[in-house]
Protein backbone atom coordinates (compact mmCIF):
# COMPACT_ATOMS: atom_id res chain seq x y z
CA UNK A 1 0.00 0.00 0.00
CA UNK A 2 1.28 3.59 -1.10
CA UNK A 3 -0.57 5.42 1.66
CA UNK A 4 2.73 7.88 2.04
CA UNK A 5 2.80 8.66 -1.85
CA UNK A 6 -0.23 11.24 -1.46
CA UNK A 7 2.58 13.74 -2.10
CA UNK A 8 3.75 11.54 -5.15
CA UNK A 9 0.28 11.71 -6.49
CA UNK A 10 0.24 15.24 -6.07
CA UNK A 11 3.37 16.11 -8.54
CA UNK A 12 2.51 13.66 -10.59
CA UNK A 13 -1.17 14.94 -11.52
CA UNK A 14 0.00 18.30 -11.90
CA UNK A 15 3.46 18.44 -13.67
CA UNK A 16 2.43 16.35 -16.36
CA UNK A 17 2.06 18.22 -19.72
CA UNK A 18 0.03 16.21 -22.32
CA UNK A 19 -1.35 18.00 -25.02
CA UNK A 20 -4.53 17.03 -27.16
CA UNK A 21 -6.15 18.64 -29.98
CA UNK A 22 -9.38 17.22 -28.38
CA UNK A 23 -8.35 18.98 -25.21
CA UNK A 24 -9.70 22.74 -23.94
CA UNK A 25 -9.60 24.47 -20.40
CA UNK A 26 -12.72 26.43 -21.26
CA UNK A 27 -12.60 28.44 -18.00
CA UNK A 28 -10.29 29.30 -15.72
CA UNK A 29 -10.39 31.67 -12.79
CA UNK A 30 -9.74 31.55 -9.46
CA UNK A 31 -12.06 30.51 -8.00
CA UNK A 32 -12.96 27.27 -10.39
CA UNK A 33 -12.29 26.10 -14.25
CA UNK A 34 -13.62 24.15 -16.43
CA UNK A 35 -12.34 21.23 -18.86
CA UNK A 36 -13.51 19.58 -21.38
CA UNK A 37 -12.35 16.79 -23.29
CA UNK A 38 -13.81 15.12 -26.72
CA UNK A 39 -12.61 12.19 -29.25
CA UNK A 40 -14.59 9.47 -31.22
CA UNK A 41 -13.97 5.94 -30.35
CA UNK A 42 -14.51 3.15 -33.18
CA UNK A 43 -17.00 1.12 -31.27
CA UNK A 44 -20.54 1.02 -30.28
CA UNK A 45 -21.57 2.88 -27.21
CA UNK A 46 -22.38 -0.29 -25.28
CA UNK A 47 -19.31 -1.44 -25.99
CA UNK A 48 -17.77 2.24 -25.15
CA UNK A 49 -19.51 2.28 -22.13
CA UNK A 50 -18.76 -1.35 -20.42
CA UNK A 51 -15.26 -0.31 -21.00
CA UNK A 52 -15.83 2.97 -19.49
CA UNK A 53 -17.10 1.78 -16.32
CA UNK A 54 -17.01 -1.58 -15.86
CA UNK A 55 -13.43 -2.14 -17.56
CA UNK A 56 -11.90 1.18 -15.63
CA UNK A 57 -9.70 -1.02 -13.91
CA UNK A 58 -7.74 -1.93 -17.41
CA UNK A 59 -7.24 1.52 -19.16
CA UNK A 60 -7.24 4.52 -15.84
CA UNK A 61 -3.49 5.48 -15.41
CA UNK A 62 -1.60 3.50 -12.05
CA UNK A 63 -0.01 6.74 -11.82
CA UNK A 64 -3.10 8.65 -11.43
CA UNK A 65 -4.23 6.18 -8.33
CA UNK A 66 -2.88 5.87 -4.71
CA UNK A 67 -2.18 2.34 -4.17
CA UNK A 68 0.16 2.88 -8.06
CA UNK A 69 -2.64 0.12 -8.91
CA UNK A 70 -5.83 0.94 -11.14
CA UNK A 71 -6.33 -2.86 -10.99
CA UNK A 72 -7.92 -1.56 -7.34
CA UNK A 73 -10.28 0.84 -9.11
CA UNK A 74 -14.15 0.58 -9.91
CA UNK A 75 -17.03 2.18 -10.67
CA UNK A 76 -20.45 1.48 -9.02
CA UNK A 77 -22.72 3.10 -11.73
CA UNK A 78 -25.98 3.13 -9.98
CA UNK A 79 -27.02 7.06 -7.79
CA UNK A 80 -24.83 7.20 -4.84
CA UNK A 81 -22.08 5.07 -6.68
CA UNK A 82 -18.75 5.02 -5.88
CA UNK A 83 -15.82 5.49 -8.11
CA UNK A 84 -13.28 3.97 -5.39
CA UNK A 85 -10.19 2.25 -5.15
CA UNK A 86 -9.45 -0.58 -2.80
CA UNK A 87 -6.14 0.01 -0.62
CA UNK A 88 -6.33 -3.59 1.11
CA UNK A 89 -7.71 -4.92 4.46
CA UNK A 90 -10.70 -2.86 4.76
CA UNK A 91 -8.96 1.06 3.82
CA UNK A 92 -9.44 2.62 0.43
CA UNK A 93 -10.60 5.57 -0.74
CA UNK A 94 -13.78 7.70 -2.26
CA UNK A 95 -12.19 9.40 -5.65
CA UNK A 96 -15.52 10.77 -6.33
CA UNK A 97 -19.57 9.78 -5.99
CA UNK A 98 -22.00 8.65 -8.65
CA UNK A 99 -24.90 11.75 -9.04
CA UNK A 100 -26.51 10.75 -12.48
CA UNK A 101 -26.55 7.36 -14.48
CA UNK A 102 -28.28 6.87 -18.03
CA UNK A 103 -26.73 3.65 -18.97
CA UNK A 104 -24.75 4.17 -22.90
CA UNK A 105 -25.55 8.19 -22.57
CA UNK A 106 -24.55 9.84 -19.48
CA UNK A 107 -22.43 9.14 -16.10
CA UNK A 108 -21.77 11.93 -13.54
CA UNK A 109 -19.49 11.88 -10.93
CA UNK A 110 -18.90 14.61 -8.11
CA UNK A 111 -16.05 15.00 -5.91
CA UNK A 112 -12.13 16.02 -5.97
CA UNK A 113 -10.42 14.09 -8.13
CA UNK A 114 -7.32 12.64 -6.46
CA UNK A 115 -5.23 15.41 -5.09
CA UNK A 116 -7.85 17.70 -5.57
CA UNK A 117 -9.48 15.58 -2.82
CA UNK A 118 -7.13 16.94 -0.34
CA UNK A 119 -8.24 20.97 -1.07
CA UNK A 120 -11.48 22.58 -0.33
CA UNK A 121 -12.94 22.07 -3.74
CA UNK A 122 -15.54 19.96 -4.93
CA UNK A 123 -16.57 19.35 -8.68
CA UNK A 124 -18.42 17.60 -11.25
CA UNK A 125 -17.21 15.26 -14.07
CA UNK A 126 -19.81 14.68 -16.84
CA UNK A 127 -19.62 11.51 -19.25
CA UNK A 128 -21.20 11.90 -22.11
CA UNK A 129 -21.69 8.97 -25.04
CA UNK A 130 -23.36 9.50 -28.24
CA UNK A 131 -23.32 8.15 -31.51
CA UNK A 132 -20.64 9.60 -34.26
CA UNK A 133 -21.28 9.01 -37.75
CA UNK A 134 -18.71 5.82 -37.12
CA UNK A 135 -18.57 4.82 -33.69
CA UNK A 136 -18.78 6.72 -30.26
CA UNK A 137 -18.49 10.31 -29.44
CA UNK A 138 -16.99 10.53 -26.02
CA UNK A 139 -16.68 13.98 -24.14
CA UNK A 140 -15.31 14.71 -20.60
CA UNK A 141 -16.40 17.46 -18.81
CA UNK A 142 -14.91 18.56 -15.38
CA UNK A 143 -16.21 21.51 -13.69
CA UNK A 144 -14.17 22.42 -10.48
CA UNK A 145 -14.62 25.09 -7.99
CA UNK A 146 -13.55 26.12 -4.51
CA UNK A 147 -10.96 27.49 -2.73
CA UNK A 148 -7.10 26.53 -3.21
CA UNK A 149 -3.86 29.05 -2.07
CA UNK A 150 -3.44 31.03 -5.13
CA UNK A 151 -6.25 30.26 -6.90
CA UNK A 152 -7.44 27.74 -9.40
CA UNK A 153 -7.04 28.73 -12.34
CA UNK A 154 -3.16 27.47 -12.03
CA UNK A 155 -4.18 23.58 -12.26
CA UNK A 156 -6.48 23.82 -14.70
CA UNK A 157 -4.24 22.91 -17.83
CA UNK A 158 -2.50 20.02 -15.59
CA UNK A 159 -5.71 18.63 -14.90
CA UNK A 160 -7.29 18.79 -18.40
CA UNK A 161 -3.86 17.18 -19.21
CA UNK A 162 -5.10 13.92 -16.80
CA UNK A 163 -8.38 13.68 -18.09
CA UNK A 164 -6.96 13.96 -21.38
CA UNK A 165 -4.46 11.10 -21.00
CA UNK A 166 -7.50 8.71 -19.20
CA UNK A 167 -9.83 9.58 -22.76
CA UNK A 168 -6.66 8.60 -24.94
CA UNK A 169 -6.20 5.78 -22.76
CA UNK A 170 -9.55 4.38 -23.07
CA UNK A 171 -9.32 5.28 -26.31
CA UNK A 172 -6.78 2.90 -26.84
CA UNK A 173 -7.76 0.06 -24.49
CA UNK A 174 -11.06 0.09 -26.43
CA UNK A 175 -9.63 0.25 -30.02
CA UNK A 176 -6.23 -1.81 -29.45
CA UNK A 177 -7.11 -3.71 -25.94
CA UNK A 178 -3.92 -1.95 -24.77
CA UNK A 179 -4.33 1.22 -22.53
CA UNK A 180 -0.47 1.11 -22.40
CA UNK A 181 0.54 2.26 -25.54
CA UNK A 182 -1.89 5.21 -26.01
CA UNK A 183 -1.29 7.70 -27.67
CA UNK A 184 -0.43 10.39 -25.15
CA UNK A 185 0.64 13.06 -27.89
């Protein structure tokens, strides 16, 4: 268990720098921002969506995670949900709660993701399926707000760049059944 790698977590989330042309901060201020993040995905949105959710465990970063295992993650995608990760012998940890479920269209989640956890902010990530003219539209949407030292608006891009790498990496685990090897240009 990597309890004592909080701080670890921390750097890591936001000093990475992973761009995408799919990729916008579409609001930053202090006091919140807003992210959004969009691709298409060359499968059918029920097959989009188990992956999502049920399969989060094979494509979600082990860097992005506090045990440095996302074979400990899952979603419960049912109102009051959890999107949780398992640290072992009864411990683990809330990432963020289920608010809205339409199975193959829309799955909300509210919370602080990881380190953002640990400030006095709260937000909600929207996502949102639909059908492309081939395949599955997929968008990301994370609204955050609240109070941090010196304001939000300075974590913005290095969170868009997280979300961005976990919608190239499903991306990839759909398309290629290998998360590893996305495409994180």
């Amino acid at each position: 268990m990597r309890i004592a790698t909080i701080g670890a977590l921390f750097v890591s989330i936001f000093v990475i720098d992973i761009g995408s042309a799919a990729a916008d901060v579409v609001d930053a201020e202090t006091t919140g921002f807003t992210t959004v993040n969009e691709a298409t995905i060359d499968a059918s949105r029920d097959i989009v969506w188990r992956a999502a959710i049920a399969e989060i465990d094979q494509w979600w970063s082990s860097d992005h995670t506090i045990s440095g295992e996302a074979s400990r993650l899952r979603i419960d995608a049912k109102p009051q949900g959890c999107f949780c990760e398992h640290l072992g012998e009864g411990a683990g940890v809330v990432h963020m709660t289920v608010t809205m479920v339409n199975p193959t269209v829309v799955l909300r989640l509210t919370g602080g993701l990881g380190p953002l956890g640990l400030m006095g902010v709260n937000g909600n990530m929207t996502w949102e399926f639909s059908d492309a003219e081939v395949g599955t539209r997929v968008k990301f949407t994370y609204a955050v707000g609240g109070y941090r030292p010196g304001g939000m608006d300075s974590i913005a891009a290095p969170v868009d760049g997280v979300i961005g790498e976990a919608l190239r990496r499903l991306i990839a685990h759909v398309e290629t059944g290998d998360a590893e090897n996305a495409d994180l240009e």
